[in-house]
Protein backbone atom coordinates (compact mmCIF):
# COMPACT_ATOMS: atom_id res chain seq x y z
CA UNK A 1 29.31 5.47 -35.49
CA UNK A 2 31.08 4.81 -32.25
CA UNK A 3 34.76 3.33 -32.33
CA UNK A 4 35.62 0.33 -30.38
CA UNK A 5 38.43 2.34 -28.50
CA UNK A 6 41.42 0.17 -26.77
CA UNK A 7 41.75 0.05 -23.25
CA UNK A 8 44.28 2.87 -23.04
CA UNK A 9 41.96 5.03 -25.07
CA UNK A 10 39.27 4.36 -22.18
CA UNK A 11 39.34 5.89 -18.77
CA UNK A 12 40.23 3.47 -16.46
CA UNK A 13 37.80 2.24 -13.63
CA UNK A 14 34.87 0.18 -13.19
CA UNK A 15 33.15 2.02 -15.96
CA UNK A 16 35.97 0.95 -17.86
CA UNK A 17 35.67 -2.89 -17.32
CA UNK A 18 31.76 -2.62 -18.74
CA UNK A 19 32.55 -0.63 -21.48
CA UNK A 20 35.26 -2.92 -22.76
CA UNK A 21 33.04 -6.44 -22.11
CA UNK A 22 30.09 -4.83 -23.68
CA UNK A 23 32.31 -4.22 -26.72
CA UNK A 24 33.41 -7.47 -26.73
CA UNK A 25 29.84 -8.94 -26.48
CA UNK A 26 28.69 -6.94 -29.50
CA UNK A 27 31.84 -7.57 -31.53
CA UNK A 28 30.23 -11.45 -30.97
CA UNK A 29 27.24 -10.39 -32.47
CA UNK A 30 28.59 -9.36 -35.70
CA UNK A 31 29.00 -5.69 -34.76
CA UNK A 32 25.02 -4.36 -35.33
CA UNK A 33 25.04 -0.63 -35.51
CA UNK A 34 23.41 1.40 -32.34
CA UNK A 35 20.06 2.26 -34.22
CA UNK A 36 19.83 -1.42 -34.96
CA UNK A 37 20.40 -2.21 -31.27
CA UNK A 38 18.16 0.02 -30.14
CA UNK A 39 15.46 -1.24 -32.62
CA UNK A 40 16.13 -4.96 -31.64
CA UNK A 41 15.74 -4.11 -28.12
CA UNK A 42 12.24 -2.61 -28.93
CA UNK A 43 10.78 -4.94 -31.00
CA UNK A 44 11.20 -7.36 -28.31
CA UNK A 45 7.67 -7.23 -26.57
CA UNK A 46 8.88 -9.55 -23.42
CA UNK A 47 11.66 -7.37 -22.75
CA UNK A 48 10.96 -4.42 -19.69
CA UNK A 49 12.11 -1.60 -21.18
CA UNK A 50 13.59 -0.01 -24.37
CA UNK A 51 17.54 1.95 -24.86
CA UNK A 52 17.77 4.18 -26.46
CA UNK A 53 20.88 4.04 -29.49
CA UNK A 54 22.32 7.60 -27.44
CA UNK A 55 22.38 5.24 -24.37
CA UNK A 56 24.20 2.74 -25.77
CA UNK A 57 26.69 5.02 -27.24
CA UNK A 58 27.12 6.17 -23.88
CA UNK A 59 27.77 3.06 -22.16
CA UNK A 60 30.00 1.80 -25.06
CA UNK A 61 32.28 5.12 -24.14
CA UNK A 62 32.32 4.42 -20.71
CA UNK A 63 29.55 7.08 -19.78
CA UNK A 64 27.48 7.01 -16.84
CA UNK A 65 25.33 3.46 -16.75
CA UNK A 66 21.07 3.50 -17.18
CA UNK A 67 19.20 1.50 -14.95
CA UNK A 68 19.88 -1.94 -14.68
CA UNK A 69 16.50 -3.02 -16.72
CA UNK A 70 17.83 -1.01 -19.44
CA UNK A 71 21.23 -2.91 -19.87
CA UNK A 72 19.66 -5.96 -18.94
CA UNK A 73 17.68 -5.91 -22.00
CA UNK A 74 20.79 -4.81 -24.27
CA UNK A 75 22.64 -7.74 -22.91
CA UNK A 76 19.98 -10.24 -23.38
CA UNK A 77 19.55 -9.00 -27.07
CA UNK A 78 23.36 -9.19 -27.77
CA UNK A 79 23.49 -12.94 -25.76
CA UNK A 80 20.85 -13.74 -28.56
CA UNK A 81 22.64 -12.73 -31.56
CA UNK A 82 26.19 -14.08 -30.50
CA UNK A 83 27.35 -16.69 -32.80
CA UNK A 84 28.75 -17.69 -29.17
CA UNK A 85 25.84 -17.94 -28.00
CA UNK A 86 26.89 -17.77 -24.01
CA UNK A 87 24.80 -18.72 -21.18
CA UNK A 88 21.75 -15.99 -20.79
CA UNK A 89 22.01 -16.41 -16.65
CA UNK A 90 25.53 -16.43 -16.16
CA UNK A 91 26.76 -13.80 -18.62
CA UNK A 92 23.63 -11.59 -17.19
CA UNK A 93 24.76 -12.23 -13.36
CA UNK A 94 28.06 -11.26 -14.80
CA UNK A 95 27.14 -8.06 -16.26
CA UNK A 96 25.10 -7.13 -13.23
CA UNK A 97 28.22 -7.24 -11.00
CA UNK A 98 30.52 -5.04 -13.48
CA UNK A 99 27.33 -2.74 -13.32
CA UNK A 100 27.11 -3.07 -9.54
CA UNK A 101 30.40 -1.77 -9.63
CA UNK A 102 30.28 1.40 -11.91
CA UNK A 103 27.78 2.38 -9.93
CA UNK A 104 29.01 2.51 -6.98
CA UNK A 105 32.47 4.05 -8.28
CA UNK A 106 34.37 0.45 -7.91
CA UNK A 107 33.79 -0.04 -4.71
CA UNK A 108 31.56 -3.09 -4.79
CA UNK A 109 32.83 -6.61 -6.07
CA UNK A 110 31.73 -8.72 -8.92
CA UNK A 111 29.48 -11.65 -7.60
CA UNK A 112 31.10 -15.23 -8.19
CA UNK A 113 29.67 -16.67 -11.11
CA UNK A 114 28.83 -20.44 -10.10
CA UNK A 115 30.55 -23.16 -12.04
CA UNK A 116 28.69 -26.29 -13.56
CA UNK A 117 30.06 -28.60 -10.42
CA UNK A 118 28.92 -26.57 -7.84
CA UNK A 119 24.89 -26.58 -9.23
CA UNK A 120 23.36 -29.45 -7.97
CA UNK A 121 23.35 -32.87 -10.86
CA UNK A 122 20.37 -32.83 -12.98
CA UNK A 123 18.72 -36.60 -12.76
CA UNK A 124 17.52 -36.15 -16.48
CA UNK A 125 17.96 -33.83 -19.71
CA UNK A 126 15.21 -30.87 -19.11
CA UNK A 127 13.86 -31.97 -22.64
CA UNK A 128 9.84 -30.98 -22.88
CA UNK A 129 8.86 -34.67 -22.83
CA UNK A 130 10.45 -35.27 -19.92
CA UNK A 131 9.69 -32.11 -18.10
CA UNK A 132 5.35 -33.04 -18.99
CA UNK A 133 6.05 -36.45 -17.61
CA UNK A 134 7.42 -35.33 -14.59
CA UNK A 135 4.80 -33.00 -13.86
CA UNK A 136 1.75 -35.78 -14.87
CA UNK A 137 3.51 -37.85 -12.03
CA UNK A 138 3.84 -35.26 -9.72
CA UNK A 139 -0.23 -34.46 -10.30
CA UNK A 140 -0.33 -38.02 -8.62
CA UNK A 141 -0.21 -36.24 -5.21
CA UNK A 142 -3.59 -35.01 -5.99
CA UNK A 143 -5.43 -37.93 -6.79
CA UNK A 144 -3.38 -40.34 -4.28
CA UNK A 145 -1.62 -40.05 -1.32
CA UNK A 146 1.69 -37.28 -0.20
CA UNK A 147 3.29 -39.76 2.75
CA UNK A 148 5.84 -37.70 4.48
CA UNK A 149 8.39 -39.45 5.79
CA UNK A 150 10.84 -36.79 7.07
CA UNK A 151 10.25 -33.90 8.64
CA UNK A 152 13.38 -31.27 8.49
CA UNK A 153 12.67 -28.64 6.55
CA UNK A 154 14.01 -29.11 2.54
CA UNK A 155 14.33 -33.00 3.19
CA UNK A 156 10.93 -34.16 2.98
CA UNK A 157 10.85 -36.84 0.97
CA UNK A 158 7.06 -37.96 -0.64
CA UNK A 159 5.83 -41.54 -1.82
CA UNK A 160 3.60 -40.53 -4.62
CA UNK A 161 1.48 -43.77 -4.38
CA UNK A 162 -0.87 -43.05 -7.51
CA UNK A 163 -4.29 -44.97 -6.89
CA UNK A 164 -4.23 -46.46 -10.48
CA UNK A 165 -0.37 -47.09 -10.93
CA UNK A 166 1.83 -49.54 -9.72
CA UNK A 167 4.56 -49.12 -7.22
CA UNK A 168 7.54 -49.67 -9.87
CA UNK A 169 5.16 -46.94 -12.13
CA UNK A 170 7.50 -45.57 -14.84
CA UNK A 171 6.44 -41.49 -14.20
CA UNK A 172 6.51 -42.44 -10.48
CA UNK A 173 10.24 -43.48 -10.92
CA UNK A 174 10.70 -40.70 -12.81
CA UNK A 175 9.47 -38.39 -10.42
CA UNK A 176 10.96 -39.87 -7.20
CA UNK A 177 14.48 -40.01 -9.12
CA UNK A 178 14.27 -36.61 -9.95
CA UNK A 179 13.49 -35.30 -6.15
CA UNK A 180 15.85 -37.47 -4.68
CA UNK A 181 18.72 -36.77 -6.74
CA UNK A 182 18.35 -32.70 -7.66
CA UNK A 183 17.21 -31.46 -4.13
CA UNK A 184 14.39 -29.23 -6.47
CA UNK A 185 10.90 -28.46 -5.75
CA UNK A 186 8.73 -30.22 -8.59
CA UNK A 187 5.72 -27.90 -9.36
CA UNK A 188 2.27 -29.34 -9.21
CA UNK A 189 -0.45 -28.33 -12.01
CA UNK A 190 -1.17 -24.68 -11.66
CA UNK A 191 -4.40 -23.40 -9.20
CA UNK A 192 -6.90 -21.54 -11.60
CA UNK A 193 -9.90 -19.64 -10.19
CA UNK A 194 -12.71 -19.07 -12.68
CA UNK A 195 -12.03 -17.48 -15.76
CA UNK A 196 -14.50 -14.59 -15.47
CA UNK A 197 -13.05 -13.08 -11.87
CA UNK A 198 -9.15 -13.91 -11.85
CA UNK A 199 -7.24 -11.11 -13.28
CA UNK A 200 -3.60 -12.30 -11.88
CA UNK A 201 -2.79 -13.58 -8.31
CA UNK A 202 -0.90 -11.27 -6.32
CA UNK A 203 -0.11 -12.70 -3.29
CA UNK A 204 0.23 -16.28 -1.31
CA UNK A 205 -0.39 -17.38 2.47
CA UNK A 206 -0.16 -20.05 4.06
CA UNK A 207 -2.67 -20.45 7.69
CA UNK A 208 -0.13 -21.49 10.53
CA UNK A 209 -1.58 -25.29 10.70
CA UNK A 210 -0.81 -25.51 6.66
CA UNK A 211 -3.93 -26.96 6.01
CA UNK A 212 -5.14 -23.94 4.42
CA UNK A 213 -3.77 -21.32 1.16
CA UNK A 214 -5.41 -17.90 0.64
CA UNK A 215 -4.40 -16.59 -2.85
CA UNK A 216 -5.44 -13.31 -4.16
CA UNK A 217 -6.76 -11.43 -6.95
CA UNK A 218 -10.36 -9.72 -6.84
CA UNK A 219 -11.65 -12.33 -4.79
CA UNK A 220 -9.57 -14.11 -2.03
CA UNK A 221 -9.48 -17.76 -2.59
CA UNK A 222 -9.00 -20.49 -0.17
CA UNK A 223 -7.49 -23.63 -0.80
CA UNK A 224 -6.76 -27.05 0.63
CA UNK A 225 -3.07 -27.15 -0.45
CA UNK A 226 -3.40 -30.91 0.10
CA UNK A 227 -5.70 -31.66 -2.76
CA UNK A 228 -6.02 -28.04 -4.53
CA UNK A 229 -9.45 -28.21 -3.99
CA UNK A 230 -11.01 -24.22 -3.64
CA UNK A 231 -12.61 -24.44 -0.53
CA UNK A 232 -14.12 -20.82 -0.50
CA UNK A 233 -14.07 -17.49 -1.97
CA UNK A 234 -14.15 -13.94 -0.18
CA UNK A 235 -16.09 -11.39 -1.70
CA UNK A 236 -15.62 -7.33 -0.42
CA UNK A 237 -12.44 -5.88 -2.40
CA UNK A 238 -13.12 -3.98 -5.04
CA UNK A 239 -10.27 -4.09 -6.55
CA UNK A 240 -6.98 -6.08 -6.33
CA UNK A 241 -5.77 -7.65 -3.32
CA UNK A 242 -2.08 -6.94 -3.39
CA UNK A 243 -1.37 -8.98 0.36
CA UNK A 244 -2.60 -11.84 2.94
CA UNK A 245 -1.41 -12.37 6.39
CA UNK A 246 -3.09 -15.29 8.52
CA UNK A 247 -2.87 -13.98 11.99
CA UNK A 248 -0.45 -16.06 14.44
CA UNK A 249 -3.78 -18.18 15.72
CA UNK A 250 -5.01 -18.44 12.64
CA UNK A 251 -8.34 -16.95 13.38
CA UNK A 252 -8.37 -14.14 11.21
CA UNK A 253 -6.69 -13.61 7.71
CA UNK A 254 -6.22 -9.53 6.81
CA UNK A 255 -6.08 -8.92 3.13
CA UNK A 256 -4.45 -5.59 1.90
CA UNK A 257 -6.45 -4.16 -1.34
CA UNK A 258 -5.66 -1.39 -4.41
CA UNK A 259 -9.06 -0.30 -3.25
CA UNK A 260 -7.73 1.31 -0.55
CA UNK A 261 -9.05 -0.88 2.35
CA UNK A 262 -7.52 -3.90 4.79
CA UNK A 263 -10.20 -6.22 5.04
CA UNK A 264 -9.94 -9.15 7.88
CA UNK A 265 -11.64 -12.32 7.63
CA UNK A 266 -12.73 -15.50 9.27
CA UNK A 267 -11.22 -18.29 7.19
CA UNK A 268 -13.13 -20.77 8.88
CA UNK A 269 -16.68 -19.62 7.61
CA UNK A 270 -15.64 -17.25 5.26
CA UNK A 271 -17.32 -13.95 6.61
CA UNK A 272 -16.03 -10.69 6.97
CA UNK A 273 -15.24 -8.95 10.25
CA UNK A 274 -13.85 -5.94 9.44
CA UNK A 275 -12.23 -3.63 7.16
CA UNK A 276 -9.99 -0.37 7.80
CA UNK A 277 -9.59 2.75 5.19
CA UNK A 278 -6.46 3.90 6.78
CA UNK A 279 -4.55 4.75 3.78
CA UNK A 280 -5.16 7.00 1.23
CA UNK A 281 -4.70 4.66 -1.67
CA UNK A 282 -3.43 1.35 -2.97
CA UNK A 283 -2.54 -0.93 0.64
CA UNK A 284 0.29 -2.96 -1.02
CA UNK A 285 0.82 -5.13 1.72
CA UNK A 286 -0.55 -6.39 5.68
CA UNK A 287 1.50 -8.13 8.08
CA UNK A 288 0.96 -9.25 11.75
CA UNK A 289 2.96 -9.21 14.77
CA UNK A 290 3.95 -12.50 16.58
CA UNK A 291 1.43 -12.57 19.28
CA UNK A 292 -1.04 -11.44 16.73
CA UNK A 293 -1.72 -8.28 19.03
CA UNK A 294 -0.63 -5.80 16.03
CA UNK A 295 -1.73 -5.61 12.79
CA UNK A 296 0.29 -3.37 10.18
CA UNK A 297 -0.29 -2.53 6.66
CA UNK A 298 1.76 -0.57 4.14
CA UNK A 299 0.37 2.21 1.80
CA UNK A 300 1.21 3.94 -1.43
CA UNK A 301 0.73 6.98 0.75
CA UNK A 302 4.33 6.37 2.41
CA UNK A 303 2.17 5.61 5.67
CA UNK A 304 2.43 2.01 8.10
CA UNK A 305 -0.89 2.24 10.07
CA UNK A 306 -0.39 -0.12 12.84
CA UNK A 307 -4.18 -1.34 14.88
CA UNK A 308 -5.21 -3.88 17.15
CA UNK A 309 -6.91 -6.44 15.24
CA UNK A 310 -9.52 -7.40 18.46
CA UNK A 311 -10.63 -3.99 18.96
CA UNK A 312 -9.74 -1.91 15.45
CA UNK A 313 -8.43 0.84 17.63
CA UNK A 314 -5.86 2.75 15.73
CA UNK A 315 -1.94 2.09 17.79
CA UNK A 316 0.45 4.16 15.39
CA UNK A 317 1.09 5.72 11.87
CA UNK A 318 4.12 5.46 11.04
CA UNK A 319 5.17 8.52 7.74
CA UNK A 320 7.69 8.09 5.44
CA UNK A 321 8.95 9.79 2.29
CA UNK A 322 8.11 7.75 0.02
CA UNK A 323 5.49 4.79 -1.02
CA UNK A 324 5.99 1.58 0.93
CA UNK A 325 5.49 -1.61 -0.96
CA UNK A 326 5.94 -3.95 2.33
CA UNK A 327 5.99 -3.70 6.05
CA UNK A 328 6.67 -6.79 8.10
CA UNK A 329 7.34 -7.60 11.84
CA UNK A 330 10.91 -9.13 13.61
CA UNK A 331 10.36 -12.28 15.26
CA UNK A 332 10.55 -11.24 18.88
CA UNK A 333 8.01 -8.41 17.21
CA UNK A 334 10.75 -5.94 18.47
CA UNK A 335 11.46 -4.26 14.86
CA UNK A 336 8.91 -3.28 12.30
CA UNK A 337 10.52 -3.65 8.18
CA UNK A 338 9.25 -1.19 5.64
CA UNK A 339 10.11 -1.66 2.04
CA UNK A 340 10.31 1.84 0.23
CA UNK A 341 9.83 3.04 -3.41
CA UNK A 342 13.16 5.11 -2.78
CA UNK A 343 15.36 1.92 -2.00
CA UNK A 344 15.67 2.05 1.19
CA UNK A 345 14.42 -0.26 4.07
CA UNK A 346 13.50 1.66 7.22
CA UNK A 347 13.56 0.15 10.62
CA UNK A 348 10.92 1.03 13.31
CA UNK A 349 10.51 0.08 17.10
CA UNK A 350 7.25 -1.46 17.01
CA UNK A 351 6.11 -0.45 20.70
CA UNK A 352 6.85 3.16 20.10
CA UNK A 353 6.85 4.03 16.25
CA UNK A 354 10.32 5.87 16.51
CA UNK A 355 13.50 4.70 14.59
CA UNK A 356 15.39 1.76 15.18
CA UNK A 357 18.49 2.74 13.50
CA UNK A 358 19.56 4.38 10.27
CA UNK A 359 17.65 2.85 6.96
CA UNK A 360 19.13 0.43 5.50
CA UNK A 361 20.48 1.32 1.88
CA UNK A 362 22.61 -0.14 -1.22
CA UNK A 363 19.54 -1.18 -3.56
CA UNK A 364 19.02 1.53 -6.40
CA UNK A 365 15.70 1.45 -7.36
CA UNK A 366 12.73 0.56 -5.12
CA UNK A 367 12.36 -1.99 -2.42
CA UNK A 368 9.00 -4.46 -3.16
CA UNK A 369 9.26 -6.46 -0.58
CA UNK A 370 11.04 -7.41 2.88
CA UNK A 371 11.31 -10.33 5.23
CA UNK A 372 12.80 -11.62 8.36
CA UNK A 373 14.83 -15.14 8.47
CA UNK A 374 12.64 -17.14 11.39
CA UNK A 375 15.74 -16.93 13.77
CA UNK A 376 15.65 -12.90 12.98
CA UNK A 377 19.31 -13.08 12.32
CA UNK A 378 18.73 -12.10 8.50
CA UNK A 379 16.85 -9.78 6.89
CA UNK A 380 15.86 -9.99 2.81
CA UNK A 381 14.74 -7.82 0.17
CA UNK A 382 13.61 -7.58 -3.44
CA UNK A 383 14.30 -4.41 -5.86
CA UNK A 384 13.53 -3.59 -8.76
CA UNK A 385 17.22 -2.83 -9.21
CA UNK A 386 17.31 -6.39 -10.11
CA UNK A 387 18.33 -7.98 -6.99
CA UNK A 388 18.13 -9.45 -3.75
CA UNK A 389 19.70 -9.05 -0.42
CA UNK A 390 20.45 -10.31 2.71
CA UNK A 391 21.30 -8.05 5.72
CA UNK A 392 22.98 -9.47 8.78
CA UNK A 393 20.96 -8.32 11.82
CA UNK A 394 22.47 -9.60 14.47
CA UNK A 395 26.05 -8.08 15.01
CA UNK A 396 27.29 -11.45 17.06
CA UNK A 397 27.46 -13.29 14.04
CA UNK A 398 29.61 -13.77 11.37
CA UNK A 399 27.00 -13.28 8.71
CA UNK A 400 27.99 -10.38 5.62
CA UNK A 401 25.97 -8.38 3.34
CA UNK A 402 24.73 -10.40 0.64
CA UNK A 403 23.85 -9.10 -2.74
CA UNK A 404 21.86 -11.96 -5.22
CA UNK A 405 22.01 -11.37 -8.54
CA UNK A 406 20.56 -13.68 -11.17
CA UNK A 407 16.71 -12.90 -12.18
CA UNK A 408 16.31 -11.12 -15.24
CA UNK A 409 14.82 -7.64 -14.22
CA UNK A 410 12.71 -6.75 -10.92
CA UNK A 411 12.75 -9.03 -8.20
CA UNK A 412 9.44 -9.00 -6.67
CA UNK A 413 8.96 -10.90 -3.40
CA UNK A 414 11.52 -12.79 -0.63
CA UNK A 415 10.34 -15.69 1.64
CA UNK A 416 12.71 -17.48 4.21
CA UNK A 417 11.82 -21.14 4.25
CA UNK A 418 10.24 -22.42 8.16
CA UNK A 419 14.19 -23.04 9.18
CA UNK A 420 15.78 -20.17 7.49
CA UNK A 421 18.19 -22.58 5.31
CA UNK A 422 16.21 -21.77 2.03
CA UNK A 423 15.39 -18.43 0.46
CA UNK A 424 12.86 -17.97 -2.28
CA UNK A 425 12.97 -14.99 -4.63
CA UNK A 426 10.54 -14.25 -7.47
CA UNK A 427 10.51 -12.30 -10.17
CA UNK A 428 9.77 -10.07 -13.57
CA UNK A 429 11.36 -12.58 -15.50
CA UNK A 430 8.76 -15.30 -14.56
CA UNK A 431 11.14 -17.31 -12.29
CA UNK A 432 11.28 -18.66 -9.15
CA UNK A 433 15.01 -18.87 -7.57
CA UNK A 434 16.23 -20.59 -4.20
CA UNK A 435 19.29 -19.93 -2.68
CA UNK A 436 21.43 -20.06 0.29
CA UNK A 437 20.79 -16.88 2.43
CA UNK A 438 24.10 -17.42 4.37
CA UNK A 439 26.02 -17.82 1.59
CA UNK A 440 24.44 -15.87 -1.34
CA UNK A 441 24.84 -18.77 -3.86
CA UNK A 442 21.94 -20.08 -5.94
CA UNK A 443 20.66 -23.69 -5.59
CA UNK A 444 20.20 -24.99 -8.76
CA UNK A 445 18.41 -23.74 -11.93
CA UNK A 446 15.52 -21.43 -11.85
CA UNK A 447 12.45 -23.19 -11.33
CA UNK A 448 10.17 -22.19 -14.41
CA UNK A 449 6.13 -22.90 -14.30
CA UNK A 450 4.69 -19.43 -14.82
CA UNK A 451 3.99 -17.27 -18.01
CA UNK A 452 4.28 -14.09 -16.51
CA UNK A 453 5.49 -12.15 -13.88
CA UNK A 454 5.69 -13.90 -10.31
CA UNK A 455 4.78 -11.86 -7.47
CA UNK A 456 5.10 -13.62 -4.39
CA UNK A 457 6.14 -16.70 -2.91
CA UNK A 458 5.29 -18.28 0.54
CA UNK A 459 6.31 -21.98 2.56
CA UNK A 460 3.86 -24.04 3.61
CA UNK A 461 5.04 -24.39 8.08
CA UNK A 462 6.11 -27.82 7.76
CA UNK A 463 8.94 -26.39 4.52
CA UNK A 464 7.39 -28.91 1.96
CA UNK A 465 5.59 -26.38 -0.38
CA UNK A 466 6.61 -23.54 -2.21
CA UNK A 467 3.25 -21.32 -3.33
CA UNK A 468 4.14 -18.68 -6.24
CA UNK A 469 1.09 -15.96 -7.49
CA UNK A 470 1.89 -14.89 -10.79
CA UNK A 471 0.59 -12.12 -12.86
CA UNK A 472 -0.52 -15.15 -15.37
CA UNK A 473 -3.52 -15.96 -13.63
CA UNK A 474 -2.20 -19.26 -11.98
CA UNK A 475 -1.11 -20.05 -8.14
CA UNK A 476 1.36 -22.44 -8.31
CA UNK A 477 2.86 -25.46 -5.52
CA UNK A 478 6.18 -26.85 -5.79
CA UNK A 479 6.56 -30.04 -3.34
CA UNK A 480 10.09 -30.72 -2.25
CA UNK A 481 11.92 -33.65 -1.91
C-alpha cells in the first residue's frame, strides 16, 4: 500500500506538485486502493487506455509521469468517484498543465484555468429538452430559407424563416436567442451516407465557392451544404479516404486513401482524372498549393511527394524519419508543414525541397495534423499528447507560443476559421472546441453532436459553417450566429 507522504517527505519540483494534487484527488474519492484504480480504469470501455496499479504507485511517489492518455484516464476515474465531484474539463486542463510541467523538468507553466465570467452566458439551461428543441429549429434551415445578413466572419447572423412556422415561432425564438446571445455554432442534423458503404467519415472540405462539401469514407460524398442534399458519390478508393483538398479553382478535388493512392477528381461531373501510387502505404493526407500549381500528399512511409496536378509529373519527395500524418502549404506557398508521428513539425521550402529552419518541437507524442492561420502569421497543430498549439511565424509580431489544453485525450485535426479569429480543434473525446488562436483561451463550452471520435473539421469560405467527420458515421454542420 502506498503512503500519502507530506510534502517534506516528497522531493520537491514539478513532479512534486502532481504527486501531492493527485493525492488529494484520491483522498476525495474515499481513498480506493491502486488495484482497484487500476481495475476502474479498465472496466471503463470509453476510456483510451488502461494504468497500470505499478503506474499509479509511481506517480503517487512522485516517479517519472506515463503518457498523458494514461493519467488522463486516472483523473477522469477519480473526478467520477469524488464526493466533490469537480468539474471534469477544468480539473483535467488543470492536471494537464502540472503534467506539462513534470515533463519538461518545471520549466513550462500551468495554463490559466478560465473562470465562469470569462465563458461566454449561456441563453438557456443545456437540459436535453431544450438542447432537441434547439436543434428541430435549427433543421429549419433545411426546409426554409438561411438569409445572411452579415458578412464578417463569426458574426453572421441567420433568419431561420421555417416555411410552416410563424415569424414569432416558439423553437425559432429559441434558436435565434440562443445564437445571438452565446456567440456558438448550433449543429444541424447529422449528414448520413447509406448504411451499407459508410464506415466513419474521415475528413471534410469545403470547394472555394462554398457551394459544395466532399466528406470521406470509402466513397467520397458530395454535398450541397445549403440543403444537405448528397449530390454525388465517387467511386475508386479501395479503402479509406483519410483527406480532401479542393484545388484553389476548384476544378479538381484530390482525395488521399489507406489504399495507398491520391486520387483527383472532377467535382463537377463526378469522374476521375487521375490517381498517383507515390507512397508506399496509407496517404493520410493531400494538400494544394495556393496557385494550385503543386499538389502534396503525406505518407505513412515518412515521404511528402509533391506533383503537378495538370501534368502528374513528379516535382519533389520530400524523406523524413518518421510517418507524416499531414502536410500543408503557407499562404504565399513559400513553406511546406509536415505533421510527424515523432512530434515534431518539419518545415520545407516548397520550390526546392530543402529545410526551412529547424523542426518545430514541444508536443510529446505525434503530430496528426497542421495548419496555417490565412494571414500565415500562425501556425496550429494537433497531438496526440493531448493538445494543441499555436506557433508564431512571423517574428515581427508580438504573438507567443500557445499550448491548448482542454480535450480529453488525442486531438485530431486544427482549422483556422476564413479570418484567422477562430480556431477549431477536434478530438478523441468526441468534441469539437473553438478558441482564440492569439490568445490560447477557449470560447465557450465544447460543442458536443458526435458519438465518437471527431477527425476533422473545416469552414465553409464565407466563416458560417463548421463541418466535423467523425468516426461515428455522421458529417456534421454547425451554423454560426
Amino acid at each position: 500500500m502506498v503512503e500519502i507522504p507530506t510534502e517534506d517527505e516528497l522531493p520537491k519540483g514539478a513532479r512534486r506538485d502532481l504527486a501531492l494534487a493527485l493525492h488529494r484527488l484520491r483522498a476525495d474519492a474515499g481513498r480506493p486502493s491502486l488495484r482497484d484504480l487500476s481495475k476502474f480504469v479498465r472496466e471503463r470501455d470509453d476510456l483510451g487506455d488502461a494504468v497500470s496499479h505499478e503506474t499509479i504507485g509511481a506517480l503517487l511517489r512522485s516517479g517519472k509521469p506515463p503518457r498523458w492518455i494514461k493519467l488522463e484516464c486516472l483523473v477522469t476515474v477519480l473526478v467520477e468517484k469524488s464526493i466533490r465531484r469537480p468539474d471534469l474539463d477544468k480539473t483535467l486542463l488543470y492536471f494537464h498543465g502540472l503534467w506539462d510541467r513534470a515533463m519538461s523538468g518545471g520549466n513550462s507553466t500551468a495554463p490559466e484555468v478560465p473562470s465562469e465570467t470569462e465563458l461566454p452566458e449561456a441563453p438557456f439551461p443545456p437540459t436535453p429538452d431544450l438542447q432537441r428543441e434547439a436543434l428541430r429549429a435549427a433543421a429549419g434551415i433545411f426546409s426554409g430559407t438561411a438569409d445572411p445578413t452579415g458578412g464578417n466572419d463569426g458574426d453572421i447572423y441567420f433568419k431561420i424563416i421555417e416555411d410552416n412556422a410563424a415569424p414569432n415561432d416558439p423553437l425559432a425564438v429559441l434558436i435565434r436567442a440562443h445564437t445571438h446571445r452565446s456567440g456558438l455554432p448550433i449543429a444541424l442534423p447529422a449528414l448520413h451516407g447509406p448504411s451499407e458503404s459508410t464506415v466513419m467519415n474521415c475528413a471534410v472540405a469545403f470547394s472555394p465557392s462554398g457551394a459544395l462539401l466532399a466528406t470521406t469514407d470509402k466513397e467520397i460524398r458530395l454535398w450541397d451544404p445549403a440543403t444537405g442534399r448528397l449530390l454525388r458519390s465517387l467511386r475508386g478508393h479501395t479503402d479509406i479516404a483519410w483527406g480532401a483538398a479542393f484545388s484553389p479553382d476548384g476544378r479538381w478535388l484530390a482525395t488521399a486513401g489507406h489504399d495507398g493512392t491520391v486520387r483527383m477528381w472532377d467535382p463537377e461531373t463526378g469522374r476521375a482524372h487521375a490517381y498517383y501510387v507515390d507512397h508506399d502505404g496509407p496517404v493520410w493526407g493531400v494538400a494544394f498549393s495556393p496557385d494550385g500549381r503543386l499538389l502534396a500528399s503525406a505518407g505513412h512511409d515518412g515521404t511528402v511527394t509533391v506533383r503537378d496536378p495538370e501534368t502528374q509529373k513528379p516535382f519533389a519527395n520530400i524523406r523524413h524519419t518518421s510517418s507524416v500524418y499531414r502536410a500543408v502549404f503557407s499562404p504565399d506557398g513559400r513553406l511546406l508543414a509536415a505533421a510527424c508521428d515523432e512530434g515534431i513539425v518539419r518545415l520545407w521550402v516548397s520550390a526546392t525541397g530543402e529545410p526551412a529552419s529547424p523542426p518545430l518541437r514541444g508536443h510529446r507524442d505525434r503530430v496528426n495534423d497542421v495548419a496555417f492561420s490565412p494571414d500565415g502569421r500562425m501556425l496550429a497543430t494537433a497531438s496526440a499528447d493531448g493538445t494543441a498549439r499555436v506557433w508564431p511565424m512571423d517574428s515581427t509580431t508580438d504573438l507567443t507560443e500557445r499550448t491548448l489544453a482542454g480535450h480529453r485525450g488525442t486531438v485530431e485535426g486544427v482549422a483556422f476559421s476564413p479570418k484567422g479569429r477562430l480556431l477549431a480543434t477536434t478530438g478523441h473525446d468526441g468534441t469539437v472546441r473553438l478558441w482564440n488562436p492569439a490568445t490560447g483561451r477557449p470560447l465557450g463550452s465544447p460543442l458536443h453532436g458526435h458519438a465518437d471520435c471527431v477527425f476533422r473539421a473545416a469552414f465553409s469560405p464565407d466563416g458560417s459553417f463548421l463541418a466535423t467527420a467523425s468516426r461515428d458515421a455522421t458529417t456534421r454542420l454547425w451554423v454560426f450566429p
